[in-house]
PDB file of N, CA and C in Angstrom:
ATOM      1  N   UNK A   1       9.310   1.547  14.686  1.00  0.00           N
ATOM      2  CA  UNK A   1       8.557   2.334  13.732  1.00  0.00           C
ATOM      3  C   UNK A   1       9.328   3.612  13.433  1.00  0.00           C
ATOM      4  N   UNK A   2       9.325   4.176  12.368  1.00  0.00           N
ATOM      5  CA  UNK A   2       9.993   5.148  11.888  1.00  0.00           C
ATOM      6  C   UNK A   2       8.542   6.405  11.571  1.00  0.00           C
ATOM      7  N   UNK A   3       9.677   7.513  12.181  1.00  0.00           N
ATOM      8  CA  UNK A   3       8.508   8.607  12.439  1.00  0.00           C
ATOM      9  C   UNK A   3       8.897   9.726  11.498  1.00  0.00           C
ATOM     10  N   UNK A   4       8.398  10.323  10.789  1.00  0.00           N
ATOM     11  CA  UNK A   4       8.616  11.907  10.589  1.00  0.00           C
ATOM     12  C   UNK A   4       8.251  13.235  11.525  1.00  0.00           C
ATOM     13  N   UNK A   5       9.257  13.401  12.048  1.00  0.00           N
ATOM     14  CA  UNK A   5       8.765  15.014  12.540  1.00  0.00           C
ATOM     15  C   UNK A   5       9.199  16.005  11.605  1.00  0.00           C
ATOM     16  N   UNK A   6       7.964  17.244  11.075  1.00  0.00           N
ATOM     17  CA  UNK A   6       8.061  17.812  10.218  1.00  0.00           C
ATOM     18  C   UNK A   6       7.923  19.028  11.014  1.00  0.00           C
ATOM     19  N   UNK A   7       9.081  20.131  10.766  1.00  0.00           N
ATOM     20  CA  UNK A   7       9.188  21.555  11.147  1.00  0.00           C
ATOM     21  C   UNK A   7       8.137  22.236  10.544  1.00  0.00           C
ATOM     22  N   UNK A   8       7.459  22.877  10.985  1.00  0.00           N
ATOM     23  CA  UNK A   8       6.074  23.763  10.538  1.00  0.00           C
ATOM     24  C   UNK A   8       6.435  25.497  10.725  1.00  0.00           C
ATOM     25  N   UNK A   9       7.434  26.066  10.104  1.00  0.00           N
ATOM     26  CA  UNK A   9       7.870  27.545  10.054  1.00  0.00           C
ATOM     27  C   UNK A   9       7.415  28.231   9.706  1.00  0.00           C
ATOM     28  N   UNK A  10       6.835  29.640  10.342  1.00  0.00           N
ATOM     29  CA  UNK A  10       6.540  30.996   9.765  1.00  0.00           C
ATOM     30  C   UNK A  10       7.300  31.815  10.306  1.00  0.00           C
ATOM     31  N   UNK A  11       7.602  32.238   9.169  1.00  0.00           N
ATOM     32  CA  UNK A  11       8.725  33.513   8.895  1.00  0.00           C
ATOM     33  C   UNK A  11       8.617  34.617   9.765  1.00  0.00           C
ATOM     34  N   UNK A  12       7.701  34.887  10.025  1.00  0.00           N
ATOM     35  CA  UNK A  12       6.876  36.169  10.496  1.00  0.00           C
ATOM     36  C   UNK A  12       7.105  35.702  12.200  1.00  0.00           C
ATOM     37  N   UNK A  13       6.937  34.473  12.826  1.00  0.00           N
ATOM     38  CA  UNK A  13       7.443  34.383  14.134  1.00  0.00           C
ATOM     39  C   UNK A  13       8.617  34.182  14.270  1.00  0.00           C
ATOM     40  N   UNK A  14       9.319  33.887  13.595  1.00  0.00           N
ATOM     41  CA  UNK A  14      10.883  33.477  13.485  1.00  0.00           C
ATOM     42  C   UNK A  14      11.751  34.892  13.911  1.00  0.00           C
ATOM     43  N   UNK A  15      11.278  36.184  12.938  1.00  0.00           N
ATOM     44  CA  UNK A  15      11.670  37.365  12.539  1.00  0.00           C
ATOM     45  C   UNK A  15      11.343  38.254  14.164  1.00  0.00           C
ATOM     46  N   UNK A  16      10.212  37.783  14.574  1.00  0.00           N
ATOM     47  CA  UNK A  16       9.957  38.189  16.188  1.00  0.00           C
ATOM     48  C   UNK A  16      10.643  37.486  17.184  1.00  0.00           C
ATOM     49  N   UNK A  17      11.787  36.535  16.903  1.00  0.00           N
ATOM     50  CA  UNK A  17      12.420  35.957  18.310  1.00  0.00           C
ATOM     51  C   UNK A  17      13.497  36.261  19.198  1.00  0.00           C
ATOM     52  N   UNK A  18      13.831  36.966  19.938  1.00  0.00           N
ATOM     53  CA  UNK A  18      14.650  37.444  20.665  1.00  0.00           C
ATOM     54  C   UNK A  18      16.237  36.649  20.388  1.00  0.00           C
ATOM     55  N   UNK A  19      16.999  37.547  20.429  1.00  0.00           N
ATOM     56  CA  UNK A  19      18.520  36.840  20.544  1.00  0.00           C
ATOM     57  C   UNK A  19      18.285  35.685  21.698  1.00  0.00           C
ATOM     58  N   UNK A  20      17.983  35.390  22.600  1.00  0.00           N
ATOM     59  CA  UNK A  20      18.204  34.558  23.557  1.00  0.00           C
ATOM     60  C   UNK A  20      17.068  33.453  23.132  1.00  0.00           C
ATOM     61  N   UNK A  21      16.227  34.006  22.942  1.00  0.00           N
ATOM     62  CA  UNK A  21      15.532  32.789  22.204  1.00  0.00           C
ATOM     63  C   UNK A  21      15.506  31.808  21.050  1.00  0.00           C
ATOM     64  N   UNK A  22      16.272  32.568  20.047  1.00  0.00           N
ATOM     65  CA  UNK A  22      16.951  31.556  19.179  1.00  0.00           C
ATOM     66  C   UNK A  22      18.150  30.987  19.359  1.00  0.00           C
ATOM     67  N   UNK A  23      19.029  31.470  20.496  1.00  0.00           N
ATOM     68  CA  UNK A  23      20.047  30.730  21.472  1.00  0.00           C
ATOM     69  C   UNK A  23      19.224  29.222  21.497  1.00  0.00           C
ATOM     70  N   UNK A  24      18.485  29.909  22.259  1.00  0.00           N
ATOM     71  CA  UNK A  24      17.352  28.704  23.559  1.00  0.00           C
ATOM     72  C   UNK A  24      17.113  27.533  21.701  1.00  0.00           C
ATOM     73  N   UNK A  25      16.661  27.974  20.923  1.00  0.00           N
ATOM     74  CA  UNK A  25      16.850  26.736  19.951  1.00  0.00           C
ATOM     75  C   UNK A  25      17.098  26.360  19.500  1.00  0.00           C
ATOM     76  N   UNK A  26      18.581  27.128  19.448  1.00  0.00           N
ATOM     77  CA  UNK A  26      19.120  26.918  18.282  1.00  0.00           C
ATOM     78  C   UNK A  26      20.321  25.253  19.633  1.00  0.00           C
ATOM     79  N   UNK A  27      20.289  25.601  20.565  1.00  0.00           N
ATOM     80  CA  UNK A  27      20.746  24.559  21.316  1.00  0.00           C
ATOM     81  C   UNK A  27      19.867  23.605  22.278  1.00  0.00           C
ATOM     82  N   UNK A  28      18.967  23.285  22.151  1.00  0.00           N
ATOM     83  CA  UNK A  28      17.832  23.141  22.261  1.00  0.00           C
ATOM     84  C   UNK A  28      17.617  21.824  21.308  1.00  0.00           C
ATOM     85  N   UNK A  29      17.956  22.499  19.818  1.00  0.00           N
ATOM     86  CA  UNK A  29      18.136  21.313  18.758  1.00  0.00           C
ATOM     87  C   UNK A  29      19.134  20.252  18.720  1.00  0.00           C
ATOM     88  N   UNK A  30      20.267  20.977  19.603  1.00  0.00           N
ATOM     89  CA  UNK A  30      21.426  20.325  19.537  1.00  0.00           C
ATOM     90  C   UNK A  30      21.305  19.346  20.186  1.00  0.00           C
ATOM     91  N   UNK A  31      20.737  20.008  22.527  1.00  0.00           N
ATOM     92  CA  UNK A  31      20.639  18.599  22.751  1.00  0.00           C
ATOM     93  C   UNK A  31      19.672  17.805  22.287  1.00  0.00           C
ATOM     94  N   UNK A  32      18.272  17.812  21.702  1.00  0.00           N
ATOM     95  CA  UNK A  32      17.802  17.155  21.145  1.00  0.00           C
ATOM     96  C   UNK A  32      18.268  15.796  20.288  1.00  0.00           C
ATOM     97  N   UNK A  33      19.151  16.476  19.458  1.00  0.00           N
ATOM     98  CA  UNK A  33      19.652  15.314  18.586  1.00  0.00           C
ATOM     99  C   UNK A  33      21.235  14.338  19.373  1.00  0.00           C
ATOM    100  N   UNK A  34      21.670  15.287  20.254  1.00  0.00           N
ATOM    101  CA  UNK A  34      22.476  14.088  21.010  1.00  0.00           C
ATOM    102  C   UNK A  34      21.072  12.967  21.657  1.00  0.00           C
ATOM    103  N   UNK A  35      20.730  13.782  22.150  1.00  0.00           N
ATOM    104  CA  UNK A  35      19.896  12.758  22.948  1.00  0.00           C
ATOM    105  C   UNK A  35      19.280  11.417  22.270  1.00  0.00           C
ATOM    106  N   UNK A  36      18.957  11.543  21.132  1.00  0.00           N
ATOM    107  CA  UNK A  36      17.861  10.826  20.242  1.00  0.00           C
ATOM    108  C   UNK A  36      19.146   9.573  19.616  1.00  0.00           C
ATOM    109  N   UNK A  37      20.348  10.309  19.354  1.00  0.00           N
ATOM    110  CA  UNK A  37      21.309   9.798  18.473  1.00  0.00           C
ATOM    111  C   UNK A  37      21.687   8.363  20.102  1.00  0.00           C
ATOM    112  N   UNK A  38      21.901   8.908  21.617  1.00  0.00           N
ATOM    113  CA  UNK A  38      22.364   8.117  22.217  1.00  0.00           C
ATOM    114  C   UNK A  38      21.707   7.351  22.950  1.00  0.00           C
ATOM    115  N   UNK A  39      20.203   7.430  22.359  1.00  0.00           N
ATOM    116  CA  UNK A  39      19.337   6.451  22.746  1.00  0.00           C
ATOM    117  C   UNK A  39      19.282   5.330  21.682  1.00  0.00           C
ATOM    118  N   UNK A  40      19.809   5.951  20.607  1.00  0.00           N
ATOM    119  CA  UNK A  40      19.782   5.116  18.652  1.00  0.00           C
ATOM    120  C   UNK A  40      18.093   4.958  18.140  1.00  0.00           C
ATOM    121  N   UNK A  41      17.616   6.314  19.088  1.00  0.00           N
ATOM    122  CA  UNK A  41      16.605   6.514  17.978  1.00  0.00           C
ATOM    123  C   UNK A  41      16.140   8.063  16.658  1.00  0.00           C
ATOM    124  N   UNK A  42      17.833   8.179  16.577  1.00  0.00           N
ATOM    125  CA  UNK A  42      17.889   9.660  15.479  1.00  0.00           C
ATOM    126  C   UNK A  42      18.624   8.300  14.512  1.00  0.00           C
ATOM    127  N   UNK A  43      17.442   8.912  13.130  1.00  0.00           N
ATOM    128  CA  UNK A  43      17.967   8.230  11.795  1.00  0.00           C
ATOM    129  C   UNK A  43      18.820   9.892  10.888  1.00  0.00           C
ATOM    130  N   UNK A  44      17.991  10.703  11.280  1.00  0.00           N
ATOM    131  CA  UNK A  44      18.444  11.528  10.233  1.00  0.00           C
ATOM    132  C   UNK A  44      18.379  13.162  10.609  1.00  0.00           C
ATOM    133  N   UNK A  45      18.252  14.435  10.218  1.00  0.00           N
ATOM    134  CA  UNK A  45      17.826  15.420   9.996  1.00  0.00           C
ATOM    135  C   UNK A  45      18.395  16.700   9.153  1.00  0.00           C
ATOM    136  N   UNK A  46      17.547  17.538   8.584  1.00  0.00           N
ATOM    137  CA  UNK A  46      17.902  18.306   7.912  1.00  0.00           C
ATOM    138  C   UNK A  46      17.124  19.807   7.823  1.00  0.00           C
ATOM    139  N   UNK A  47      18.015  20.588   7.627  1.00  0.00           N
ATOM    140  CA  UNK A  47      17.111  22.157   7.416  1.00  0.00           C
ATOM    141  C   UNK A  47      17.038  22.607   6.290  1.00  0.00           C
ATOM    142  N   UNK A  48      15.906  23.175   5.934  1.00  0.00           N
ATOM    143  CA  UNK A  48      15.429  23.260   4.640  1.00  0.00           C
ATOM    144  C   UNK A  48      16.091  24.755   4.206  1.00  0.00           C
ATOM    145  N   UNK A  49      16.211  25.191   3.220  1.00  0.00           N
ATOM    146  CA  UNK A  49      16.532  26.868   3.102  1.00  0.00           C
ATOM    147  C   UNK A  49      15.014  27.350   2.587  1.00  0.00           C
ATOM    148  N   UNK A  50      14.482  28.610   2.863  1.00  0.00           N
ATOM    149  CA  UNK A  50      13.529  29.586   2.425  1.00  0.00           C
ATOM    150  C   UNK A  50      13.241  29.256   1.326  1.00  0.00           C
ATOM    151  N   UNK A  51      11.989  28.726   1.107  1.00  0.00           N
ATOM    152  CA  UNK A  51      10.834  28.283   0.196  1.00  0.00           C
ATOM    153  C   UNK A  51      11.008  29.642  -1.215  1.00  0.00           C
ATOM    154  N   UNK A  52      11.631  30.810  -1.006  1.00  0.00           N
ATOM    155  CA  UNK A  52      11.642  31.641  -1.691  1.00  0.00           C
ATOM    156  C   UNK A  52      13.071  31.172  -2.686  1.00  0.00           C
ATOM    157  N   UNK A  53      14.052  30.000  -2.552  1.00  0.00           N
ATOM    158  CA  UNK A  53      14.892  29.445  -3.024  1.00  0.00           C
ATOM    159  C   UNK A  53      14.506  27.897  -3.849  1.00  0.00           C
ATOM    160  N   UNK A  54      13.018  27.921  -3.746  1.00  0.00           N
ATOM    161  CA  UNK A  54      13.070  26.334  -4.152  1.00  0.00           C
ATOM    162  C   UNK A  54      12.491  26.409  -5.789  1.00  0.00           C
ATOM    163  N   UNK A  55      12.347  25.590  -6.781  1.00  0.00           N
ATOM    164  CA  UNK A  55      11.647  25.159  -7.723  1.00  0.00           C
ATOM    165  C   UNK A  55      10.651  24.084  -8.175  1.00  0.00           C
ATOM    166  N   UNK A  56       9.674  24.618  -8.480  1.00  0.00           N
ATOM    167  CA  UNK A  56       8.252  23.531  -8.423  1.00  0.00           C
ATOM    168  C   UNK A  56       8.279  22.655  -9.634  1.00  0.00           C
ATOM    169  N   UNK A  57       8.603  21.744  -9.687  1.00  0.00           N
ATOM    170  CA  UNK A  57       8.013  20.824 -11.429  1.00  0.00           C
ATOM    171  C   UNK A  57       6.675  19.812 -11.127  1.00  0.00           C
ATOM    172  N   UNK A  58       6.002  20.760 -12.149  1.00  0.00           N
ATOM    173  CA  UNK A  58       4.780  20.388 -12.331  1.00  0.00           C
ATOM    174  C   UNK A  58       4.023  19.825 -13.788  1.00  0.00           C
ATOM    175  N   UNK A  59       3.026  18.793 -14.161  1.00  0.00           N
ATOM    176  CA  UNK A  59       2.478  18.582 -15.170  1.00  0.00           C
ATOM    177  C   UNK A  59       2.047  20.210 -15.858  1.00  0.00           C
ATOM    178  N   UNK A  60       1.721  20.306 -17.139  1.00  0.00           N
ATOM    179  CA  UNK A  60       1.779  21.398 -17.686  1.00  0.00           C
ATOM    180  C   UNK A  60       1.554  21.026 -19.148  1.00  0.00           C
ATOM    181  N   UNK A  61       0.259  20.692 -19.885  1.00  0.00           N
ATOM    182  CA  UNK A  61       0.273  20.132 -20.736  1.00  0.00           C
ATOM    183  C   UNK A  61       0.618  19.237 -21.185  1.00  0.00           C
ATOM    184  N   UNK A  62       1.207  18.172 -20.151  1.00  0.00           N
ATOM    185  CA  UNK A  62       1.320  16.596 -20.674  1.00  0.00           C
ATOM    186  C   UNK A  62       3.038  16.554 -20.408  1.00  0.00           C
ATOM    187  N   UNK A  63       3.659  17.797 -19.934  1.00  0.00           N
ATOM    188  CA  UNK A  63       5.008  17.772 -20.313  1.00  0.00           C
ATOM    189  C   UNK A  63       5.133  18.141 -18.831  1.00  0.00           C
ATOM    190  N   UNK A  64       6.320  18.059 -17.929  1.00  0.00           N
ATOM    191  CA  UNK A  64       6.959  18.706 -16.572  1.00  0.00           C
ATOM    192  C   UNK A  64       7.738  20.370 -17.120  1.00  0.00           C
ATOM    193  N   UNK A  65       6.864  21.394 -16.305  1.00  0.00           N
ATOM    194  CA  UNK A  65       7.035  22.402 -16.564  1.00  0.00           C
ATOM    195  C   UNK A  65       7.375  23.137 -15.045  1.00  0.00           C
ATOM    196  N   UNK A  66       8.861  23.790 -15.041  1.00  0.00           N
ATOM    197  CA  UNK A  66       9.375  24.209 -14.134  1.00  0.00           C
ATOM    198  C   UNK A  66       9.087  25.903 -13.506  1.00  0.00           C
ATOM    199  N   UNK A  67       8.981  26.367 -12.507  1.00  0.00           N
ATOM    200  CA  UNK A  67       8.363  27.308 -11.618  1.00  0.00           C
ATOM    201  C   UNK A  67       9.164  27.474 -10.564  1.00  0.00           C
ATOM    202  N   UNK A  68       9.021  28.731 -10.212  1.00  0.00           N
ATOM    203  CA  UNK A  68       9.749  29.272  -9.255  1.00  0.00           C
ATOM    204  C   UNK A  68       9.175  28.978  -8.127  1.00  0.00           C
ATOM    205  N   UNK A  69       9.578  28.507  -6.866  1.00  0.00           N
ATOM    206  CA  UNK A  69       8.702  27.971  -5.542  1.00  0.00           C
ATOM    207  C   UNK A  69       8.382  29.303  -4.572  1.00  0.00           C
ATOM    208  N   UNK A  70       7.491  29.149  -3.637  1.00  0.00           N
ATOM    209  CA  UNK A  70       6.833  27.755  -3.275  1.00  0.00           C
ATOM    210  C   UNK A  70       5.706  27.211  -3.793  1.00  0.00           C
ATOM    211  N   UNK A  71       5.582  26.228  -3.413  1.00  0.00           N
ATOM    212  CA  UNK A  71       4.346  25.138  -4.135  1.00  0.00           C
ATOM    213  C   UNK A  71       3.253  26.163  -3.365  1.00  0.00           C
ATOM    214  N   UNK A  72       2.877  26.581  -2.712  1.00  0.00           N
ATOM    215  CA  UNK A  72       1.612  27.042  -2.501  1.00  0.00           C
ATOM    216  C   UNK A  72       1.803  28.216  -1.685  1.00  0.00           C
ATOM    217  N   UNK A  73       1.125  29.159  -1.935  1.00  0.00           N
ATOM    218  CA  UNK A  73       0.797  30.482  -0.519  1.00  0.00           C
ATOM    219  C   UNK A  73       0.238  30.184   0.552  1.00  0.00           C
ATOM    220  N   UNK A  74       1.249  30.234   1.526  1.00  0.00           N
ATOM    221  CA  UNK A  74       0.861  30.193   3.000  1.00  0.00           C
ATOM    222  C   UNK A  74       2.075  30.802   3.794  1.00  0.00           C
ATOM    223  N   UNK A  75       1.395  31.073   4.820  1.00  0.00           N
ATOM    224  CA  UNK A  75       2.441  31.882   6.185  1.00  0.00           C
ATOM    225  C   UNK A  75       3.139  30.653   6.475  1.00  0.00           C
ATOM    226  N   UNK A  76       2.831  29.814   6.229  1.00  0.00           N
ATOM    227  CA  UNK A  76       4.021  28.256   7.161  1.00  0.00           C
ATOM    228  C   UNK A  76       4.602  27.170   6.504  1.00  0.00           C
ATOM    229  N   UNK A  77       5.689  26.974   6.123  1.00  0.00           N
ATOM    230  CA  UNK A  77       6.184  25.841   5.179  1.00  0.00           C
ATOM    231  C   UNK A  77       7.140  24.994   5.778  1.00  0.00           C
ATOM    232  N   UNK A  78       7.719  24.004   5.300  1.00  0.00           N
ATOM    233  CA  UNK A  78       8.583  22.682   6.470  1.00  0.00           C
ATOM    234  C   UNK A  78       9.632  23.634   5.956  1.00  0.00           C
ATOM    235  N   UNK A  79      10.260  23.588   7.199  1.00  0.00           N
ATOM    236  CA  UNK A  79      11.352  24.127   7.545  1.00  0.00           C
ATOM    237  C   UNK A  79      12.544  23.087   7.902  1.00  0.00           C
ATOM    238  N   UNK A  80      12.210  22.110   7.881  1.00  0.00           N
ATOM    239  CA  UNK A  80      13.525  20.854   8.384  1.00  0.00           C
ATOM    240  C   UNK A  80      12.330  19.547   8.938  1.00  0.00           C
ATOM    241  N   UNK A  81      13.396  18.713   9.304  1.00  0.00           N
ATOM    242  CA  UNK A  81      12.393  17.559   9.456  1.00  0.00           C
ATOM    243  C   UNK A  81      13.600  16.190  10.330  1.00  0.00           C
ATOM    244  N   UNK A  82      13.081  15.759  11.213  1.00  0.00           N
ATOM    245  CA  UNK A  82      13.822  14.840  12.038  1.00  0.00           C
ATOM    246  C   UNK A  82      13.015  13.101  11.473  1.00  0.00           C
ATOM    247  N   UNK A  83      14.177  12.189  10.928  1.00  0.00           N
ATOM    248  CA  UNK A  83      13.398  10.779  10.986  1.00  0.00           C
ATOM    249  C   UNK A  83      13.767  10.229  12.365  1.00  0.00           C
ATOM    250  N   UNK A  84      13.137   9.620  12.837  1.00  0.00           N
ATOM    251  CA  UNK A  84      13.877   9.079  13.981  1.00  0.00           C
ATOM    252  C   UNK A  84      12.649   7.428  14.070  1.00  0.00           C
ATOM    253  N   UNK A  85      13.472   6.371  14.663  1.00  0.00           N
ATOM    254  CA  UNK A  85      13.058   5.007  14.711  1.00  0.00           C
ATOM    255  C   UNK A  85      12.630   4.980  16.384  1.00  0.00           C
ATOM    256  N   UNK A  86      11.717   4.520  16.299  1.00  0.00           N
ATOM    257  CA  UNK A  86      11.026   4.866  18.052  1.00  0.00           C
ATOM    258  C   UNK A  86      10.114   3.443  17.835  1.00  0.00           C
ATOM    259  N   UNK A  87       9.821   3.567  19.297  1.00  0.00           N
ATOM    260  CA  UNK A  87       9.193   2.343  19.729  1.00  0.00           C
ATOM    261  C   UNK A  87       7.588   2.124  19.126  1.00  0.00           C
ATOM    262  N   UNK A  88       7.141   3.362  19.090  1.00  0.00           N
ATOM    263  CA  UNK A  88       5.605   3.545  18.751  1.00  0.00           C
ATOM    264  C   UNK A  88       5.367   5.624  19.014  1.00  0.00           C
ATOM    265  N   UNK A  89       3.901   5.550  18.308  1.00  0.00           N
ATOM    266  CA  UNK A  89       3.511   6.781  17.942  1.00  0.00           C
ATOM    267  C   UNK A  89       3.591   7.720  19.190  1.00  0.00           C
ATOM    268  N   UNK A  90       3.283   6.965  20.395  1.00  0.00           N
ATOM    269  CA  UNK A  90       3.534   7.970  21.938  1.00  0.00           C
ATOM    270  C   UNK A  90       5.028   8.175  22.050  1.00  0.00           C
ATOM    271  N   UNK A  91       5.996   7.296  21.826  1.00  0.00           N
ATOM    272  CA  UNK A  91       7.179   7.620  21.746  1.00  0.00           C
ATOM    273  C   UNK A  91       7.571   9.122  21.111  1.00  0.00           C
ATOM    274  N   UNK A  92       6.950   9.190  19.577  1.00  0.00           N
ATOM    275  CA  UNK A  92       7.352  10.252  18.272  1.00  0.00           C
ATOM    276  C   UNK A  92       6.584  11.289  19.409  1.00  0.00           C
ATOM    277  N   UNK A  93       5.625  10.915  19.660  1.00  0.00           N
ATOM    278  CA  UNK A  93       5.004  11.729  20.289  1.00  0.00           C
ATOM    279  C   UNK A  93       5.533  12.991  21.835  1.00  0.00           C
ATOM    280  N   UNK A  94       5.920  12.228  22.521  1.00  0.00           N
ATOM    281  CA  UNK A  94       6.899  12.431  23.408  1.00  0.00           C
ATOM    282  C   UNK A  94       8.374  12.981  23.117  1.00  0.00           C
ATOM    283  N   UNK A  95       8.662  12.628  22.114  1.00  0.00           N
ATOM    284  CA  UNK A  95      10.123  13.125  21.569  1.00  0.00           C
ATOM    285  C   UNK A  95       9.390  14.521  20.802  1.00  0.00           C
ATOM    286  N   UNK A  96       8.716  15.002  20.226  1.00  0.00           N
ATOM    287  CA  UNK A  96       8.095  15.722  19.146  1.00  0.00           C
ATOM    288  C   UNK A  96       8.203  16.874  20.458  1.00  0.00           C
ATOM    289  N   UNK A  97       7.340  16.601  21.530  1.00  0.00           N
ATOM    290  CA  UNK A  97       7.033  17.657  22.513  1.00  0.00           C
ATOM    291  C   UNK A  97       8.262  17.963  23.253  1.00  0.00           C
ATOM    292  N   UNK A  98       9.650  17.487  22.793  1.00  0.00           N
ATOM    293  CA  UNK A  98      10.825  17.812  23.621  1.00  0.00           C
ATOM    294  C   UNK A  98      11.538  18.874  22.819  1.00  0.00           C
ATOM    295  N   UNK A  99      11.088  18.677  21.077  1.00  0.00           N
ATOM    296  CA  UNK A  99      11.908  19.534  20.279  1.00  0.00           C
ATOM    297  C   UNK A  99      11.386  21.037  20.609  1.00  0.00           C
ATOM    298  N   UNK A 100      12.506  21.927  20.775  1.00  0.00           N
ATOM    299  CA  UNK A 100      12.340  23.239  20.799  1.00  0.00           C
ATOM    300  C   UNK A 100      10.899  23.981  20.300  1.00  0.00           C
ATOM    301  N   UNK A 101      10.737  23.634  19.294  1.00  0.00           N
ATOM    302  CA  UNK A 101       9.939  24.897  17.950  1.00  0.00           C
ATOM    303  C   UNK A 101       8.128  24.585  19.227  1.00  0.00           C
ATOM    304  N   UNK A 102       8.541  23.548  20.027  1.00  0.00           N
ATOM    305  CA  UNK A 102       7.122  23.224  20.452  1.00  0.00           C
ATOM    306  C   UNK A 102       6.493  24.449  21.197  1.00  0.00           C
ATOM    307  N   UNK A 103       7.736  24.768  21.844  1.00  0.00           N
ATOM    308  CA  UNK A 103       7.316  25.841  22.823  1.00  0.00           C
ATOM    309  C   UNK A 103       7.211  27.611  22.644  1.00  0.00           C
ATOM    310  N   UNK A 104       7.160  27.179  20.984  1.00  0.00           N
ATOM    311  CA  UNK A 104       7.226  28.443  20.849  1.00  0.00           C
ATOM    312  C   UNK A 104       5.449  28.388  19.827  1.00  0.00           C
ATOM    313  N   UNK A 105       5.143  29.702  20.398  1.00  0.00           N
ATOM    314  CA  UNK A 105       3.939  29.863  19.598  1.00  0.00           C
ATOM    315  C   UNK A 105       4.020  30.301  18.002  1.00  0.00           C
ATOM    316  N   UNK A 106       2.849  29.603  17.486  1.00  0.00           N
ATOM    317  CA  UNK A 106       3.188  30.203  15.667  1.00  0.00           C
ATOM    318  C   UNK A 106       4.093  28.769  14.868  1.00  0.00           C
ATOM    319  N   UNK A 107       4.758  28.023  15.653  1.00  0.00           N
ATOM    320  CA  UNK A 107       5.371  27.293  15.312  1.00  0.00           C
ATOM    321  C   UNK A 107       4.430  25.768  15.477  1.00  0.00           C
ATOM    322  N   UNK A 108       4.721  24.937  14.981  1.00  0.00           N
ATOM    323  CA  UNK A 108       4.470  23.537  15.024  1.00  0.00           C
ATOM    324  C   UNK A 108       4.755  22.439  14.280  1.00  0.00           C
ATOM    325  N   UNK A 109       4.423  21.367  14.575  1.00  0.00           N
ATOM    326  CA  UNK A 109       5.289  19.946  14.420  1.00  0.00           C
ATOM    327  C   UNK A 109       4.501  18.632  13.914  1.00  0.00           C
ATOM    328  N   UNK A 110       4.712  18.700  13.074  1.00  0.00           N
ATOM    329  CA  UNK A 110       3.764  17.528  12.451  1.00  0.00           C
ATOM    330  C   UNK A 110       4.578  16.588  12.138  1.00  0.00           C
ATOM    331  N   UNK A 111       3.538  15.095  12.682  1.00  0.00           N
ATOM    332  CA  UNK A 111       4.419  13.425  13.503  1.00  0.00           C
ATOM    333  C   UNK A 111       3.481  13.178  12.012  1.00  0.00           C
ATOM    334  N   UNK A 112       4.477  12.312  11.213  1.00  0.00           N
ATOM    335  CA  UNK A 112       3.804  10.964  10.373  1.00  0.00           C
ATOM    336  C   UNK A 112       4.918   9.987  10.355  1.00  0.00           C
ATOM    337  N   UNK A 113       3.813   8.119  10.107  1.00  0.00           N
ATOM    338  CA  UNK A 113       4.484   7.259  10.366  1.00  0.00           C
ATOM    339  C   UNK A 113       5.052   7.628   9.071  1.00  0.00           C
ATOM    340  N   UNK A 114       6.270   7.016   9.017  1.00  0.00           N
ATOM    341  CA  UNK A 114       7.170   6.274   7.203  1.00  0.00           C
ATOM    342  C   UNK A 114       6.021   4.766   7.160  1.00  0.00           C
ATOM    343  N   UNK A 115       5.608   4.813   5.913  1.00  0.00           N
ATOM    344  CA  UNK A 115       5.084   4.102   5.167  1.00  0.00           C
ATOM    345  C   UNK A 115       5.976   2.810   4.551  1.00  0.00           C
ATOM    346  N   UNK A 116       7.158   3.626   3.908  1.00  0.00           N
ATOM    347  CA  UNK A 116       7.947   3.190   3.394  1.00  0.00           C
ATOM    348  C   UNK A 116       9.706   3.971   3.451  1.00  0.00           C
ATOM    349  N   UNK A 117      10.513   3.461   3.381  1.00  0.00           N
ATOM    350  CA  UNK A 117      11.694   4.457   3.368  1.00  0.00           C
ATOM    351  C   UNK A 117      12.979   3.025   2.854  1.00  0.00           C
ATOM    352  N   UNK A 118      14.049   3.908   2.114  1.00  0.00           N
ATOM    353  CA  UNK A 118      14.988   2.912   1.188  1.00  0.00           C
ATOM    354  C   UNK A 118      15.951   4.727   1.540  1.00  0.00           C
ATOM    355  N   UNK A 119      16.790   4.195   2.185  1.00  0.00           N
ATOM    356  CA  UNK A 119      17.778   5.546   2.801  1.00  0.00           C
ATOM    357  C   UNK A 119      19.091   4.817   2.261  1.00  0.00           C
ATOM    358  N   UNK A 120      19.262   4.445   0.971  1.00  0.00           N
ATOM    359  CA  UNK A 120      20.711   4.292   0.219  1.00  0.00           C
ATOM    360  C   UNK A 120      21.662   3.654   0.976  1.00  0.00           C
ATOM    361  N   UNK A 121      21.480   2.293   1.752  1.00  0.00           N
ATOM    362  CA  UNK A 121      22.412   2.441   2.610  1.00  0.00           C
ATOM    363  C   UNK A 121      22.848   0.703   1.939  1.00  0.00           C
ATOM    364  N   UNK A 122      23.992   0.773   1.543  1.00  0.00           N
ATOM    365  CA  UNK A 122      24.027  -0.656   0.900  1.00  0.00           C
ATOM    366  C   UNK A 122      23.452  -1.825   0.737  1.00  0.00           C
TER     367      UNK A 122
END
């Protein structure tokens, strides 16, 4: 089964983390993804840049009308996101509670199955 773990970031705890603590995750992530990659259950991951960089296209009179992001006001937006192929939901589950951001407060991690996924691969 293929899982989404979705980074759940606010800025505002990020901006409070000690030099040693963004050490602690910023390697933290690293072994994470060896680990996942040498079990062969990391498909993918990526970090998002600041929601204050993105663009919204939205319906707008029948036509797609473009906007400066983010899609909505809130203190917390995905910040990156891990796919990874696991055995079942306690698995995602178990891997989810190993990634760094868990242990930090303000932060969190939201598990959904893939429904569907077509990752360009010949």
């Amino acid at each position: 089964m293929k899982y989404l773990i979705i980074m759940q970031i606010d800025p505002a705890v990020l901006e409070q983390l000690t030099d040693d603590q963004q050490r602690q995750i910023q390697e933290g992530h690293g072994a994470f993804i060896a680990a996942t990659k040498e079990r062969g259950e990391f498909i993918a991951t990526q970090a998002l840049a600041d929601p204050s960089q993105s663009k919204v296209v939205r319906s707008s009179g029948g036509r797609p009308e473009v906007t400066d992001g983010p899609f909505v006001e809130s203190k917390e937006f995905m910040g990156g996101f891990y796919l990874l192929d696991v055995e079942d939901e306690a698995r995602a589950v178990e891997l989810a509670q190993q990634i760094p951001d868990a242990n930090i407060p303000g932060l969190a991690l939201e598990l959904r199955p893939v429904m569907f996924a077509d990752l360009g691969e010949g």
